[in-house]
Protein backbone atom coordinates (compact mmCIF):
# COMPACT_ATOMS: atom_id res chain seq x y z
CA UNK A 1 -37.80 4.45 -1.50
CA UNK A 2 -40.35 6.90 0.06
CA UNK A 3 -44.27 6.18 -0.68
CA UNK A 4 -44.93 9.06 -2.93
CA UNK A 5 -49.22 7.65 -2.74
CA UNK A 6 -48.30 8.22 1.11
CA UNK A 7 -46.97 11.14 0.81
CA UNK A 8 -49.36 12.53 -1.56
CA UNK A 9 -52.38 11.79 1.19
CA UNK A 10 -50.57 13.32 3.86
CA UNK A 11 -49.82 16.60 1.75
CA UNK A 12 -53.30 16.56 0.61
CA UNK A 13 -54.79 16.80 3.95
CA UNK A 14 -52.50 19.31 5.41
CA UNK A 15 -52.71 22.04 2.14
CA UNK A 16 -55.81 21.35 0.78
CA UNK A 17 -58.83 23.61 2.00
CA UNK A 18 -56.26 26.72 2.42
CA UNK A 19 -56.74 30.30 0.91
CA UNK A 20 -54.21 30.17 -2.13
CA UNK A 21 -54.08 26.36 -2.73
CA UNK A 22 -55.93 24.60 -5.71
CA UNK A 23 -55.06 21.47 -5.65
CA UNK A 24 -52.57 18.78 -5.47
CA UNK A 25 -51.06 15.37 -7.45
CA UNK A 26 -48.19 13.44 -8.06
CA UNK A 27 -45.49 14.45 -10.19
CA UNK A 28 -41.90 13.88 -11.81
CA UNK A 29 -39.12 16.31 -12.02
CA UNK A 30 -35.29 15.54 -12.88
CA UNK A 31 -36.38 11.66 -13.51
CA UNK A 32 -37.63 11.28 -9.74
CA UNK A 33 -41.23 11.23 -8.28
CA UNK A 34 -42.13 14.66 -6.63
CA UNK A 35 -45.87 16.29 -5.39
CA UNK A 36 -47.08 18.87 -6.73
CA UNK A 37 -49.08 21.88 -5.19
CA UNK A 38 -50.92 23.87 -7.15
CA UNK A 39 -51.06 27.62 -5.96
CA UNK A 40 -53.61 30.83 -7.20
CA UNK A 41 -51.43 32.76 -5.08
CA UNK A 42 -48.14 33.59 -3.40
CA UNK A 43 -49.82 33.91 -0.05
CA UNK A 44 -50.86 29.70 -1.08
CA UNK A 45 -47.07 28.95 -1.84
CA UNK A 46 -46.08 30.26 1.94
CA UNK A 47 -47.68 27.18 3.58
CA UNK A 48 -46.60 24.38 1.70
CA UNK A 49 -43.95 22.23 3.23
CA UNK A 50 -40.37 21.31 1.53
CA UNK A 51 -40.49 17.63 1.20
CA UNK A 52 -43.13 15.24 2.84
CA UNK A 53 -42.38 11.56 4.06
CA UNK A 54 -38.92 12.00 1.72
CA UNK A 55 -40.82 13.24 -1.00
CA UNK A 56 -39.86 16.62 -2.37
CA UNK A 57 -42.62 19.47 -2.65
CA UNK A 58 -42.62 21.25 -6.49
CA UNK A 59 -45.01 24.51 -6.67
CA UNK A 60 -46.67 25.34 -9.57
CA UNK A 61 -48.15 28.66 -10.03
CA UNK A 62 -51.29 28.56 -11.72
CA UNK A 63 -55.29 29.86 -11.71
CA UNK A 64 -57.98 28.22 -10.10
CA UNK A 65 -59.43 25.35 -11.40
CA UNK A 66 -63.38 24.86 -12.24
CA UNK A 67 -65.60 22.25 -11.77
CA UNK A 68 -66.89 20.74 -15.07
């Protein structure tokens, strides 16, 4: 079984920072662990990888998030 915690570090570090991306976490879909990328923008959704360490890659389209 991948390390999704792994996997979620490594994604992190590669996406985060980049024009279109707003954040990152771990996720389920279909009953399996997946990471999730959180895009503002379609230009965002471009660099984000299919899977990392074994772990699929789920985009989510959304705004960008504010500091409380």
């Amino acid at each position: 079984m991948p390390d999704v915690k792994a996997a979620h570090r490594e994604l992190t570090g590669k996406v985060m920072g980049r024009p279109g991306i707003s954040g990152t976490a771990i996720g389920e879909k279909a009953g399996k662990p997946c990471l999730l990328v959180y895009v503002s923008d379609s230009k965002g959704a471009s660099i984000v990888p299919k899977k990392v360490g074994g772990v699929p890659v789920v985009i989510e389209k959304t705004g960008g998030f504010n500091r409380l």
